[in-house]
PDB file of N, CA and C in Angstrom:
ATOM      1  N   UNK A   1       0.849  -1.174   0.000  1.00  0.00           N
ATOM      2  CA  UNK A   1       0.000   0.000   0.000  1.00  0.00           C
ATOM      3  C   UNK A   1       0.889   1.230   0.000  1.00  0.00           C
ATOM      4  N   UNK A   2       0.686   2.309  -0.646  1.00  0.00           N
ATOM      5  CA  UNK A   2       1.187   3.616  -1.001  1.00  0.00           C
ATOM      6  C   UNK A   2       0.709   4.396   0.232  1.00  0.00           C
ATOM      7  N   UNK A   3       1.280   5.960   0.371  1.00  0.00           N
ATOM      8  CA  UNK A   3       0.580   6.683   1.283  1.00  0.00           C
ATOM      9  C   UNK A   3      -0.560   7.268   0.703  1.00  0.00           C
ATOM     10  N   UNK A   4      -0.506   7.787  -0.713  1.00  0.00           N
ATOM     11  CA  UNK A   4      -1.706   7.720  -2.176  1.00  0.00           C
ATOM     12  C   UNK A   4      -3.054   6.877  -1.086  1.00  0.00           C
ATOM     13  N   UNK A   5      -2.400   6.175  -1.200  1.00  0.00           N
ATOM     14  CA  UNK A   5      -3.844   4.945  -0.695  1.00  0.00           C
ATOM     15  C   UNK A   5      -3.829   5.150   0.296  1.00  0.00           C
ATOM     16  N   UNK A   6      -3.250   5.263   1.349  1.00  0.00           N
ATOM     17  CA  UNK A   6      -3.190   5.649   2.600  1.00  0.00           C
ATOM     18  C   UNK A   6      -3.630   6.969   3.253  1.00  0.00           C
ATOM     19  N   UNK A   7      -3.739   7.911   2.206  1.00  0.00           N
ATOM     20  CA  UNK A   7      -4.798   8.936   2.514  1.00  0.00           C
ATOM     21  C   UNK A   7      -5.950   9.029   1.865  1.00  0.00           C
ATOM     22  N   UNK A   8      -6.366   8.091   0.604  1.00  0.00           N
ATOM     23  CA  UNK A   8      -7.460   7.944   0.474  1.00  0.00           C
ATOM     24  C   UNK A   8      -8.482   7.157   1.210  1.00  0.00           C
ATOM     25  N   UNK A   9      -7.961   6.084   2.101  1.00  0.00           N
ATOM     26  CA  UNK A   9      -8.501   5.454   2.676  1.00  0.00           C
ATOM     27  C   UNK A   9      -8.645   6.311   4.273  1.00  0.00           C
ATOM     28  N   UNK A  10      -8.399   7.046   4.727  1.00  0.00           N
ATOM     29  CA  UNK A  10      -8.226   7.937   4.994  1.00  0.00           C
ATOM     30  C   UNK A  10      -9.389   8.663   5.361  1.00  0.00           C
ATOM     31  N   UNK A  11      -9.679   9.369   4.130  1.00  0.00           N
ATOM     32  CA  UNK A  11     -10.705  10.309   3.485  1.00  0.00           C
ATOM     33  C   UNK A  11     -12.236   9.425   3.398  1.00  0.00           C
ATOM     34  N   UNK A  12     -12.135   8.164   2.829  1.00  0.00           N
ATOM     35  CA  UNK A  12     -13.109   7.236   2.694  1.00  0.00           C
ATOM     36  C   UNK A  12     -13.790   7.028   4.203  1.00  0.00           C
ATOM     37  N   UNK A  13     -12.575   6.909   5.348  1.00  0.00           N
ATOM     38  CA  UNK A  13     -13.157   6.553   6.184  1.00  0.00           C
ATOM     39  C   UNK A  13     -14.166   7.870   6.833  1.00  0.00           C
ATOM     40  N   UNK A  14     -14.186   9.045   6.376  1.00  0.00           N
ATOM     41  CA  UNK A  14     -14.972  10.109   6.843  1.00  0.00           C
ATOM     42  C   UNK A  14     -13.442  10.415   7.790  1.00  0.00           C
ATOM     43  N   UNK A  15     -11.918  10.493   8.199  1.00  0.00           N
ATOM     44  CA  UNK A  15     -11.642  10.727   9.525  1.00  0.00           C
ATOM     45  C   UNK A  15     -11.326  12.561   8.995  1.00  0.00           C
ATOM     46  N   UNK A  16     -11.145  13.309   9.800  1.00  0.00           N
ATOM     47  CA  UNK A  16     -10.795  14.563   9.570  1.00  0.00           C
ATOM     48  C   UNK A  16      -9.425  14.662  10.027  1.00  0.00           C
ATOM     49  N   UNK A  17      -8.518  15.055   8.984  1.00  0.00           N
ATOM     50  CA  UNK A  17      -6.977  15.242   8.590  1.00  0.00           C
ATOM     51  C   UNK A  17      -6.512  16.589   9.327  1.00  0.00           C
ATOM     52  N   UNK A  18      -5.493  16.875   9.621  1.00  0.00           N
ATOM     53  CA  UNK A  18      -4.657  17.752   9.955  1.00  0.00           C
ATOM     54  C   UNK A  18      -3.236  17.818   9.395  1.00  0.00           C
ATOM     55  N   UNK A  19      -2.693  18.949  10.124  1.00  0.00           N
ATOM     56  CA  UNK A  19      -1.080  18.437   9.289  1.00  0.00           C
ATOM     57  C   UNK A  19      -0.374  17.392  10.318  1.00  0.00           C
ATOM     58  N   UNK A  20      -0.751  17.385  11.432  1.00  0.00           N
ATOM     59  CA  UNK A  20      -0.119  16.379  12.282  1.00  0.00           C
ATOM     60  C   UNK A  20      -0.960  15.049  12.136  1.00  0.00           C
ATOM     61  N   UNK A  21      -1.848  14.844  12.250  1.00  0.00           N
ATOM     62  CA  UNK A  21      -2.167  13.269  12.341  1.00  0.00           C
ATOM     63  C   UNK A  21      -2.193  12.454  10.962  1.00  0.00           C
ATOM     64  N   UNK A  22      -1.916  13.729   9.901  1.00  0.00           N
ATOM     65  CA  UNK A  22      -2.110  13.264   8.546  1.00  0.00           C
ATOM     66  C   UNK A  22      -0.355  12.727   8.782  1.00  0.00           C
ATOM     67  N   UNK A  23       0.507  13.415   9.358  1.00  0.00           N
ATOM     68  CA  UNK A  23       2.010  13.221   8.890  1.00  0.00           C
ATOM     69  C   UNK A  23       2.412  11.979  10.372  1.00  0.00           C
ATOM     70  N   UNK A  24       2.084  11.802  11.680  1.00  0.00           N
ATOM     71  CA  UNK A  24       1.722  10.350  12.162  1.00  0.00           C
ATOM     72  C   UNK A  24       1.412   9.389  11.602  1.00  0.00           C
ATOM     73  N   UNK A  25       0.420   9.123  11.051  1.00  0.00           N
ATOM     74  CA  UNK A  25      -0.722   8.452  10.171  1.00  0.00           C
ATOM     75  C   UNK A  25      -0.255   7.531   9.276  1.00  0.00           C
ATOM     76  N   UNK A  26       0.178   8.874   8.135  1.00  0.00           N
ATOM     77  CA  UNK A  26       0.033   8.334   6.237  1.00  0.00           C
ATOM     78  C   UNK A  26       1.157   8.676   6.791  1.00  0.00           C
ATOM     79  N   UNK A  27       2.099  10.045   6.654  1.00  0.00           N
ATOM     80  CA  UNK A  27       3.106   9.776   6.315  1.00  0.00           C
ATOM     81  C   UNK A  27       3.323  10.979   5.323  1.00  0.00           C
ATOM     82  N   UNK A  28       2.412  12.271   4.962  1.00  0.00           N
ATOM     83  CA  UNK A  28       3.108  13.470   4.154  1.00  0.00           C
ATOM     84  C   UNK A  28       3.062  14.056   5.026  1.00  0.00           C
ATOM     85  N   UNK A  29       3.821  15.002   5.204  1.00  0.00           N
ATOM     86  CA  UNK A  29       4.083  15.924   6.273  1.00  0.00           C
ATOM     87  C   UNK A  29       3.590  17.484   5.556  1.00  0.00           C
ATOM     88  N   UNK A  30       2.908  17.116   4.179  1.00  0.00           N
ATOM     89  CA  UNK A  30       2.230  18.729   3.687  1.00  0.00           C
ATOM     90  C   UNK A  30       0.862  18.281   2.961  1.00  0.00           C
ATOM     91  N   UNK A  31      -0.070  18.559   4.066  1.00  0.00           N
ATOM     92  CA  UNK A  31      -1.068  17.976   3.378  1.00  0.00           C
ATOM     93  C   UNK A  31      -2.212  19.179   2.887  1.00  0.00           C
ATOM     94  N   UNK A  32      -1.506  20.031   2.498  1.00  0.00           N
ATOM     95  CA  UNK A  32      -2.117  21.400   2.114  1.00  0.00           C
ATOM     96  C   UNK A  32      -1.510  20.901   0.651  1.00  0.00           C
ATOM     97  N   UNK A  33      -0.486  20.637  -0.034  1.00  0.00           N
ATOM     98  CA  UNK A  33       0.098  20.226  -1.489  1.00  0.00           C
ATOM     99  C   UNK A  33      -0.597  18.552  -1.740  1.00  0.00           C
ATOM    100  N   UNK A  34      -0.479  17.782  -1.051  1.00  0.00           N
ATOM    101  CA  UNK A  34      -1.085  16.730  -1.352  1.00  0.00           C
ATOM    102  C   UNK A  34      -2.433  16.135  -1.944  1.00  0.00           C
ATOM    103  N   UNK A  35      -3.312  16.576  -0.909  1.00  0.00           N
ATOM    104  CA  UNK A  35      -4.759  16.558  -1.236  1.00  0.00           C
ATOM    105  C   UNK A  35      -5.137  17.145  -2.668  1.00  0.00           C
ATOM    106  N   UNK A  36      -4.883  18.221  -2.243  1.00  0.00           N
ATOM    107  CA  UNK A  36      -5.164  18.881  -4.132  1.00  0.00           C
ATOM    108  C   UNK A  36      -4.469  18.055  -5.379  1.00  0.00           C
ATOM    109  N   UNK A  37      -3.015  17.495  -5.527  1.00  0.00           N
ATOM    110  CA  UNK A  37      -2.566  17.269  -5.958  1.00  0.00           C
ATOM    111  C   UNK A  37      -2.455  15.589  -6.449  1.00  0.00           C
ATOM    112  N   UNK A  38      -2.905  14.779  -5.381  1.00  0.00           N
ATOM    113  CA  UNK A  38      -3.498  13.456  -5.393  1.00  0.00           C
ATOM    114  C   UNK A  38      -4.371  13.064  -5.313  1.00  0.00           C
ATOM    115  N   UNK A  39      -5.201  13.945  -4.861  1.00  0.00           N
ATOM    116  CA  UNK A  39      -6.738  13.151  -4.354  1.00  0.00           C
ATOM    117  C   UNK A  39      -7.631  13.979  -5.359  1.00  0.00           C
ATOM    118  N   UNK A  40      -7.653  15.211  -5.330  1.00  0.00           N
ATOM    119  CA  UNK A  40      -8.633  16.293  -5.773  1.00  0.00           C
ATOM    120  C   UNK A  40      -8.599  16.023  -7.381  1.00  0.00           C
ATOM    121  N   UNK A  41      -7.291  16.370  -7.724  1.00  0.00           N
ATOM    122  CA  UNK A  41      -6.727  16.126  -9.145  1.00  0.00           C
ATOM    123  C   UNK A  41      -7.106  14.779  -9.751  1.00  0.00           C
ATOM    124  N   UNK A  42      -6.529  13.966  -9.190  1.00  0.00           N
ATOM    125  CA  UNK A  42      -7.101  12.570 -10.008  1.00  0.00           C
ATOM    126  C   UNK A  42      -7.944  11.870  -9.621  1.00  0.00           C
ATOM    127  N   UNK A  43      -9.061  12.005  -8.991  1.00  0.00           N
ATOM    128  CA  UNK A  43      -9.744  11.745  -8.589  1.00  0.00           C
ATOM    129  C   UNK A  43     -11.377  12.845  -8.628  1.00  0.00           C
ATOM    130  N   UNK A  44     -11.187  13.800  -9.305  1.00  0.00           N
ATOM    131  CA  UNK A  44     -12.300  14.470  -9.253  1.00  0.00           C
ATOM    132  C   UNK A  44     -13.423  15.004  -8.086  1.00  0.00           C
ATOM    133  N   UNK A  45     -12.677  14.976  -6.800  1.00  0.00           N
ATOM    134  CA  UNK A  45     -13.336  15.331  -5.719  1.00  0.00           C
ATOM    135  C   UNK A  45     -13.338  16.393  -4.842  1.00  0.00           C
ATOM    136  N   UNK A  46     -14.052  17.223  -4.147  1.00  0.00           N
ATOM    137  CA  UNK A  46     -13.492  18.240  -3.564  1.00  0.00           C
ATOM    138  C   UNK A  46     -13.894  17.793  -1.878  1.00  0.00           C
ATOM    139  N   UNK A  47     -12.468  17.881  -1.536  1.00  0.00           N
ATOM    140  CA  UNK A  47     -12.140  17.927   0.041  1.00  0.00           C
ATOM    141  C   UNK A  47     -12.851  19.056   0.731  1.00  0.00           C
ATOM    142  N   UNK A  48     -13.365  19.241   1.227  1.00  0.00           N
ATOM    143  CA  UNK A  48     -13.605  20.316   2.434  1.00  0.00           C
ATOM    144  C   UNK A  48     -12.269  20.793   3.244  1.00  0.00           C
ATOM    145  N   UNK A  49     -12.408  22.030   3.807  1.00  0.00           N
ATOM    146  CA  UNK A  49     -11.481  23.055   4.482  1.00  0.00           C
ATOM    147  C   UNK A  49     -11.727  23.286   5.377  1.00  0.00           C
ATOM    148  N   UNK A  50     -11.826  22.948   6.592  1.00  0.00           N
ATOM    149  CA  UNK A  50     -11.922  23.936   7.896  1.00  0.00           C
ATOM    150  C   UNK A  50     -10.811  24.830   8.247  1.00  0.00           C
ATOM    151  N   UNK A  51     -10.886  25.951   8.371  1.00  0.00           N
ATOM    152  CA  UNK A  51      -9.779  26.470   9.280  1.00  0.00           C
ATOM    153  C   UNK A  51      -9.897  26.787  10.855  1.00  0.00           C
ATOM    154  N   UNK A  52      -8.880  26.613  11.330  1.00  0.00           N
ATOM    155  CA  UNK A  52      -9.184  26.120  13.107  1.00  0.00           C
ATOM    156  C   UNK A  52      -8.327  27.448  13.423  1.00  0.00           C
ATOM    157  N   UNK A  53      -8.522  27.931  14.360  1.00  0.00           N
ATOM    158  CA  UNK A  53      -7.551  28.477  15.391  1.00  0.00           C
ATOM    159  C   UNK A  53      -7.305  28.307  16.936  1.00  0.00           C
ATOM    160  N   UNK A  54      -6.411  27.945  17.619  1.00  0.00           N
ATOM    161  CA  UNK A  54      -6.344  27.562  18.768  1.00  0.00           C
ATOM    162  C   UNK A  54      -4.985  27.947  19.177  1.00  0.00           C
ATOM    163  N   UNK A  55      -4.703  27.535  20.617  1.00  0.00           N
ATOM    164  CA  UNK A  55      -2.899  27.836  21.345  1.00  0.00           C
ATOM    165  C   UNK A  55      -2.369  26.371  21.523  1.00  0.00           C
ATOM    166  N   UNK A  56      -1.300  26.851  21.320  1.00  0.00           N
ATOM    167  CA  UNK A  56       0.369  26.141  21.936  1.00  0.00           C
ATOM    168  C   UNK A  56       0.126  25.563  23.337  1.00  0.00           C
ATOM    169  N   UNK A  57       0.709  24.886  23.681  1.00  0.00           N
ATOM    170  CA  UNK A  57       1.096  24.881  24.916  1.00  0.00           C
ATOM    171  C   UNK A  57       1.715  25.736  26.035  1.00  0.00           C
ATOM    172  N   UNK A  58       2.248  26.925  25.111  1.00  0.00           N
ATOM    173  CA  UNK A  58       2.548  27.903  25.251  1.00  0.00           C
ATOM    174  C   UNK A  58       1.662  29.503  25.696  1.00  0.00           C
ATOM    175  N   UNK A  59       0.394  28.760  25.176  1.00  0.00           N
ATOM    176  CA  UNK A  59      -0.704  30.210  24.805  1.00  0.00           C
ATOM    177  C   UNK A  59      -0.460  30.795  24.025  1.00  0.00           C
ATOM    178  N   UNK A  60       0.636  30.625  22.779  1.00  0.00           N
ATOM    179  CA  UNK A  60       0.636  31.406  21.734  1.00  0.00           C
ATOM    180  C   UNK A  60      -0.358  30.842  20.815  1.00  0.00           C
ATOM    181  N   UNK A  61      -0.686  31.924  20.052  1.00  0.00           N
ATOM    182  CA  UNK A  61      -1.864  31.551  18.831  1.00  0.00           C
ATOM    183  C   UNK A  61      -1.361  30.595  17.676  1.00  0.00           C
ATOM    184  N   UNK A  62      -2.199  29.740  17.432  1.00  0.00           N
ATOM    185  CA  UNK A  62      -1.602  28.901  16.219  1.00  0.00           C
ATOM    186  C   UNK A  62      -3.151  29.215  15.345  1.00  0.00           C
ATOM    187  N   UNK A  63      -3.062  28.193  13.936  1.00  0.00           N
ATOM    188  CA  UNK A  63      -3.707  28.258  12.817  1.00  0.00           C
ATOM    189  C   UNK A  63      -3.249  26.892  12.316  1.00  0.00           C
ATOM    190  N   UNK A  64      -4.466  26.022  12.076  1.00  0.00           N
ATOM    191  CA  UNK A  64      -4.368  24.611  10.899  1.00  0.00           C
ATOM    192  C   UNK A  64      -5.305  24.968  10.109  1.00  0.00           C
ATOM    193  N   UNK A  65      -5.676  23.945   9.837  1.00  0.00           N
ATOM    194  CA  UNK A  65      -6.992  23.480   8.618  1.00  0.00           C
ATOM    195  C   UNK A  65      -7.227  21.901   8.877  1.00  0.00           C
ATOM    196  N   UNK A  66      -8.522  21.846   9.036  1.00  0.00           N
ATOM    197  CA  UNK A  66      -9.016  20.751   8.828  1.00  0.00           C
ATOM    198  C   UNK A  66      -9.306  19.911   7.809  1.00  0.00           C
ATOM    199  N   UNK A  67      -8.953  19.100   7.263  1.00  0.00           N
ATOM    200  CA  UNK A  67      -9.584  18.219   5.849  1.00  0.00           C
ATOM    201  C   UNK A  67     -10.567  16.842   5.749  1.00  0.00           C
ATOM    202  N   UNK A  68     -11.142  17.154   4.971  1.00  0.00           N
ATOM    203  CA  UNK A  68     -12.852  15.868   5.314  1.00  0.00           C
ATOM    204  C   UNK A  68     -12.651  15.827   3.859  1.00  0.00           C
ATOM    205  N   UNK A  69     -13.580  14.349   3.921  1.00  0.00           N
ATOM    206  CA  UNK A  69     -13.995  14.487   2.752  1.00  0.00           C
ATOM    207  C   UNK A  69     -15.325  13.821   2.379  1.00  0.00           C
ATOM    208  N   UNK A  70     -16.250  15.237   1.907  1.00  0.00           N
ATOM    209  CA  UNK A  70     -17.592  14.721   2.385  1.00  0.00           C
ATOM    210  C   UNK A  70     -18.460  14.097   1.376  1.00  0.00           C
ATOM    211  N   UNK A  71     -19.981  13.248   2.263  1.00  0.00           N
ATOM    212  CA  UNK A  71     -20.316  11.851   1.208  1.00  0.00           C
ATOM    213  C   UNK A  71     -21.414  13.061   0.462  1.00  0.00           C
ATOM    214  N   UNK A  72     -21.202  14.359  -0.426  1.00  0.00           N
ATOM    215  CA  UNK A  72     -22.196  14.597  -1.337  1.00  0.00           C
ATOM    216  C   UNK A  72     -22.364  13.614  -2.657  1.00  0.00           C
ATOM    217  N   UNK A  73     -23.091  14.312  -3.619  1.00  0.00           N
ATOM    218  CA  UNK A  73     -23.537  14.409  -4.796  1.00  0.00           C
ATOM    219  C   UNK A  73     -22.479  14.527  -5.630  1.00  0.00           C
ATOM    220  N   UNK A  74     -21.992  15.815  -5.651  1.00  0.00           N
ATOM    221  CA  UNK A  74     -20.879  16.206  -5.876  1.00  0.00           C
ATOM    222  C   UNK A  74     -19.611  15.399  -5.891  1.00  0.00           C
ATOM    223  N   UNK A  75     -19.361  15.063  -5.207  1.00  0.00           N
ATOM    224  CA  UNK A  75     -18.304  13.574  -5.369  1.00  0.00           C
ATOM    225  C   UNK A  75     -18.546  11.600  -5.256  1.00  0.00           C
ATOM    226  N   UNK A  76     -20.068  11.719  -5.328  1.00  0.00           N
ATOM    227  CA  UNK A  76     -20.050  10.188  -5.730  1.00  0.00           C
ATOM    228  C   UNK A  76     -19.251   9.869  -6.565  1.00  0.00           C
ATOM    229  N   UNK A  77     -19.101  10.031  -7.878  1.00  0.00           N
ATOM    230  CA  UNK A  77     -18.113   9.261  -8.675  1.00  0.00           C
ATOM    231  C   UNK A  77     -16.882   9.508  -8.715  1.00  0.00           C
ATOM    232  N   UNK A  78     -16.362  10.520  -8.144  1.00  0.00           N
ATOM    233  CA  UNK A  78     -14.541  10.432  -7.421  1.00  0.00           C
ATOM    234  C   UNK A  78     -14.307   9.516  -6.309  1.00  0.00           C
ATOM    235  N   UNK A  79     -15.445   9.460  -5.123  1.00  0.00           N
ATOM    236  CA  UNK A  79     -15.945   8.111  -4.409  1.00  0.00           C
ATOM    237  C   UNK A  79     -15.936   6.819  -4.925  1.00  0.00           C
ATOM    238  N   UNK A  80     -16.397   6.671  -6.157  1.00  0.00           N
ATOM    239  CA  UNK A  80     -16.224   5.421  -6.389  1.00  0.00           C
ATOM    240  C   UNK A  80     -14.803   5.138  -7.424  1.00  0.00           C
ATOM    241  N   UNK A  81     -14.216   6.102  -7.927  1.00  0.00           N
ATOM    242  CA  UNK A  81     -12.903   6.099  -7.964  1.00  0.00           C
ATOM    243  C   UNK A  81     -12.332   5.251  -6.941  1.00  0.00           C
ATOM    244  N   UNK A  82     -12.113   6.261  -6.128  1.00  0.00           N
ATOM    245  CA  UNK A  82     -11.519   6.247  -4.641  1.00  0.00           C
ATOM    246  C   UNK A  82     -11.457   4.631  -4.116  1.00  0.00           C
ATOM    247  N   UNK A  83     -12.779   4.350  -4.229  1.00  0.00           N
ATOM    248  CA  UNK A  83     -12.428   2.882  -3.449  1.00  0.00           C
ATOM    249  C   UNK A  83     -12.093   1.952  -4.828  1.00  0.00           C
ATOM    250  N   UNK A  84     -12.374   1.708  -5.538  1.00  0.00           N
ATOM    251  CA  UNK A  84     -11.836   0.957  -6.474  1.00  0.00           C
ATOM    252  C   UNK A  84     -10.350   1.338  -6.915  1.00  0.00           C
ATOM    253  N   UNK A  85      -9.572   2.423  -6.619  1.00  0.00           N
ATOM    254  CA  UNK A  85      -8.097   2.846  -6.809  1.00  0.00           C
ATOM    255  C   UNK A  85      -7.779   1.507  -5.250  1.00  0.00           C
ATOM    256  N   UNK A  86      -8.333   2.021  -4.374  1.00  0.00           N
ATOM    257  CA  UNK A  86      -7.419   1.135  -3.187  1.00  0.00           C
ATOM    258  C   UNK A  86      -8.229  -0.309  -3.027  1.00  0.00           C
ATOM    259  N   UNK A  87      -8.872  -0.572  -3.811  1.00  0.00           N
ATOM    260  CA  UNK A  87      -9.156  -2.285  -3.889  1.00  0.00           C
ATOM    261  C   UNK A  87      -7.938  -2.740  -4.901  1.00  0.00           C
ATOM    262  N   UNK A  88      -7.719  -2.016  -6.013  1.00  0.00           N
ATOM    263  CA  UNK A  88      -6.699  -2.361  -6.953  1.00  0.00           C
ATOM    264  C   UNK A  88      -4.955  -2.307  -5.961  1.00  0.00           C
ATOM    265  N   UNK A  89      -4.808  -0.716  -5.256  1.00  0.00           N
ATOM    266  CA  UNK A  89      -3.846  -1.201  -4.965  1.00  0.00           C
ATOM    267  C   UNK A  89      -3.358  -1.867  -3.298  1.00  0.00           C
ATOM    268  N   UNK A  90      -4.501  -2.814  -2.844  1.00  0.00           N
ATOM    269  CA  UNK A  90      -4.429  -3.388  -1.424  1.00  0.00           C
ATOM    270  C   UNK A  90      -4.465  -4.801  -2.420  1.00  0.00           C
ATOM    271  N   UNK A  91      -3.293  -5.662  -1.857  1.00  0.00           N
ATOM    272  CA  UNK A  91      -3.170  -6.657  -2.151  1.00  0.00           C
ATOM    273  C   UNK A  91      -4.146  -7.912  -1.453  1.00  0.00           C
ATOM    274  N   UNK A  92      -4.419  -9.017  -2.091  1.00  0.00           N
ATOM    275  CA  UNK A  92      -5.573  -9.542  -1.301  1.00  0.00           C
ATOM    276  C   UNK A  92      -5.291 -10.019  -0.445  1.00  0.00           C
ATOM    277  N   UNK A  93      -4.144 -10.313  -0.299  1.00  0.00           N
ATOM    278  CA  UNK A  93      -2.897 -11.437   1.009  1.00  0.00           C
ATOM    279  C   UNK A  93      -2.077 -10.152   1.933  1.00  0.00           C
ATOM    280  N   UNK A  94      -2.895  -9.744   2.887  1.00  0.00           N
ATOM    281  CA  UNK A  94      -1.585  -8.366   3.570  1.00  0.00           C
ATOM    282  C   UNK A  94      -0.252  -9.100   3.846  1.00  0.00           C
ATOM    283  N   UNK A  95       0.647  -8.193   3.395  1.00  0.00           N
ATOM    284  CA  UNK A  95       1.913  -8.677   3.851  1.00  0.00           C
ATOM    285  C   UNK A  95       2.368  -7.906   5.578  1.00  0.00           C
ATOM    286  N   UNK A  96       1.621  -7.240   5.961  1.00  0.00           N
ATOM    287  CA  UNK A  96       2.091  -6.699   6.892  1.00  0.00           C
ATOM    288  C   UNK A  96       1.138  -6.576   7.865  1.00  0.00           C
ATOM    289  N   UNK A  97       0.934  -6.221   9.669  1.00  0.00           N
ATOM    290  CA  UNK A  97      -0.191  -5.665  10.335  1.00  0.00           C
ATOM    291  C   UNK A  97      -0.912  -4.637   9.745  1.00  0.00           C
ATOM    292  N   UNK A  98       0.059  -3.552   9.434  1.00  0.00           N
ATOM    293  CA  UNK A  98      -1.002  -2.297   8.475  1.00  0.00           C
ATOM    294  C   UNK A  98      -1.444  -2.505   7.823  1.00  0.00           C
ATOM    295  N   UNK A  99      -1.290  -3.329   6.756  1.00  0.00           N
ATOM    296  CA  UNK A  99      -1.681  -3.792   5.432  1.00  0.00           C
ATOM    297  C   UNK A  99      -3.512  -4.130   5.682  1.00  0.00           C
ATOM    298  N   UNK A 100      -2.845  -5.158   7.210  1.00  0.00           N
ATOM    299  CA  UNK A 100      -4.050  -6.098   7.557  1.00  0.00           C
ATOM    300  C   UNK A 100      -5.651  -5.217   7.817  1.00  0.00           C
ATOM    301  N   UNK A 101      -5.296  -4.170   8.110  1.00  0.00           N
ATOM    302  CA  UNK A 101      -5.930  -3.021   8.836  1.00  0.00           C
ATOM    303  C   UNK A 101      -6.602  -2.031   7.669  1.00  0.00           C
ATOM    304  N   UNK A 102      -5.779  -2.307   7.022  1.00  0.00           N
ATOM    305  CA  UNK A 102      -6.354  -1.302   5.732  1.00  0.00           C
ATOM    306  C   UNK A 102      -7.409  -2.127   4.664  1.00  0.00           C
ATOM    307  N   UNK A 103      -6.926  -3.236   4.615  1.00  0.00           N
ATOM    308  CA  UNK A 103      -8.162  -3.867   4.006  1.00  0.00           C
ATOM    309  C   UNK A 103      -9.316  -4.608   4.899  1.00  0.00           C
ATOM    310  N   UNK A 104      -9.402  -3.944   6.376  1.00  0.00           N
ATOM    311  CA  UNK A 104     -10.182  -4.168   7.465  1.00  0.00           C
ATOM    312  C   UNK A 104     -10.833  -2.565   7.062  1.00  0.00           C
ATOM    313  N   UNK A 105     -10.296  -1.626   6.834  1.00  0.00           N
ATOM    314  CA  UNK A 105     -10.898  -0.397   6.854  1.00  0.00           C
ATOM    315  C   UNK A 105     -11.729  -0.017   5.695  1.00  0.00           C
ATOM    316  N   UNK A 106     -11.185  -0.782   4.507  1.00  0.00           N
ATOM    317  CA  UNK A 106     -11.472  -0.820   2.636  1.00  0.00           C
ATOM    318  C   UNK A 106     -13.065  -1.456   3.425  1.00  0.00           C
ATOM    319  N   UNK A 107     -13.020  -2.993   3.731  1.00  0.00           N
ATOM    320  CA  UNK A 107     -14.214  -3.252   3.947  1.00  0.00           C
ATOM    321  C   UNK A 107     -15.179  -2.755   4.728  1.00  0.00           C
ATOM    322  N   UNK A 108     -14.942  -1.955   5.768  1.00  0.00           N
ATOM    323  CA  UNK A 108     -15.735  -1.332   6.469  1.00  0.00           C
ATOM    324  C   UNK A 108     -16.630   0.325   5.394  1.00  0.00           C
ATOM    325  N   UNK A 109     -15.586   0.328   5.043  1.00  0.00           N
ATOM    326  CA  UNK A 109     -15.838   1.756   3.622  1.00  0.00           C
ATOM    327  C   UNK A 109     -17.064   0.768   2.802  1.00  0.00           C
ATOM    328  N   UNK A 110     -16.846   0.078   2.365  1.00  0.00           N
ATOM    329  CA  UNK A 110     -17.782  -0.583   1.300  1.00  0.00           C
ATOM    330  C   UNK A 110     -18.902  -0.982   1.702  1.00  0.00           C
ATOM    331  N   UNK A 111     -19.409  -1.090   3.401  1.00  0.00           N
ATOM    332  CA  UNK A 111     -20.566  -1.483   3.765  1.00  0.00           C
ATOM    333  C   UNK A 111     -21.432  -0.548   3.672  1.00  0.00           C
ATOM    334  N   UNK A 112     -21.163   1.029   3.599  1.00  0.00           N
ATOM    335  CA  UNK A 112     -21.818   2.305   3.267  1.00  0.00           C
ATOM    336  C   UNK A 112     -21.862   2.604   2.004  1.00  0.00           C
ATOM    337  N   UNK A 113     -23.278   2.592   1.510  1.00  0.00           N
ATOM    338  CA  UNK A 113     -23.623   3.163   0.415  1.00  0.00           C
ATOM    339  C   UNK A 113     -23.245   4.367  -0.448  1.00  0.00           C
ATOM    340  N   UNK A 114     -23.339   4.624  -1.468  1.00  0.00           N
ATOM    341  CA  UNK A 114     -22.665   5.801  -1.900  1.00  0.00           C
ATOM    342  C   UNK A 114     -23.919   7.088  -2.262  1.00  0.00           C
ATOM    343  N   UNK A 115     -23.260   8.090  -1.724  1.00  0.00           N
ATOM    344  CA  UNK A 115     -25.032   8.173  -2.073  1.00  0.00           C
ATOM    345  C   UNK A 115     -24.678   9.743  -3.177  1.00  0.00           C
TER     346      UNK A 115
END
């Protein structure tokens, strides 16, 4: 499995992205260039934006963005992209625990309708 797939599956699962749990997680550490550039782009879908503001540990002011990706109209068929890109690239035999997990998560994605 790619991180490609690893943030689409991701996105499939409804979880909401940041720059930190996206770069824990998957594994890009810029997910302001990514999304647009992998997901949006070839895939025909538009991500949602939150922008957050909150403090440091510090009490200094910070600024993220949130990223979703939501079940409209509007992106059913980048949706069904989406899961048929990571049925193609999740192998049917995981070679690994993550692996195992991701095509535990692929199937959980597929029990929800597309609407």
């Amino acid at each position: 499995m790619t991180a490609k797939c690893a943030l689409a599956l991701a996105l499939l699962e409804g979880r909401v992205l940041t720059v930190y749990n996206c770069m824990k997680e998957i594994g890009y550490s810029n997910i302001a260039r990514e999304i647009p550039r992998v997901i949006e782009k070839d895939f025909g879908v538009k991500v949602s934006r939150v922008p957050k503001e909150s403090t440091n540990r510090y009490g200094d002011p910070v600024k993220y963005t949130e990223y979703r990706l939501n079940v409209t109209e509007q992106n059913k068929e980048g949706r069904e992209k989406l899961i048929a890109y990571c049925k193609k690239e999740i192998d049917a035999i995981p070679k690994t625990n993550r692996q195992s997990k991701a095509v535990k998560a692929l199937k959980q994605v597929e029990m929800f309708p597309v609407v």
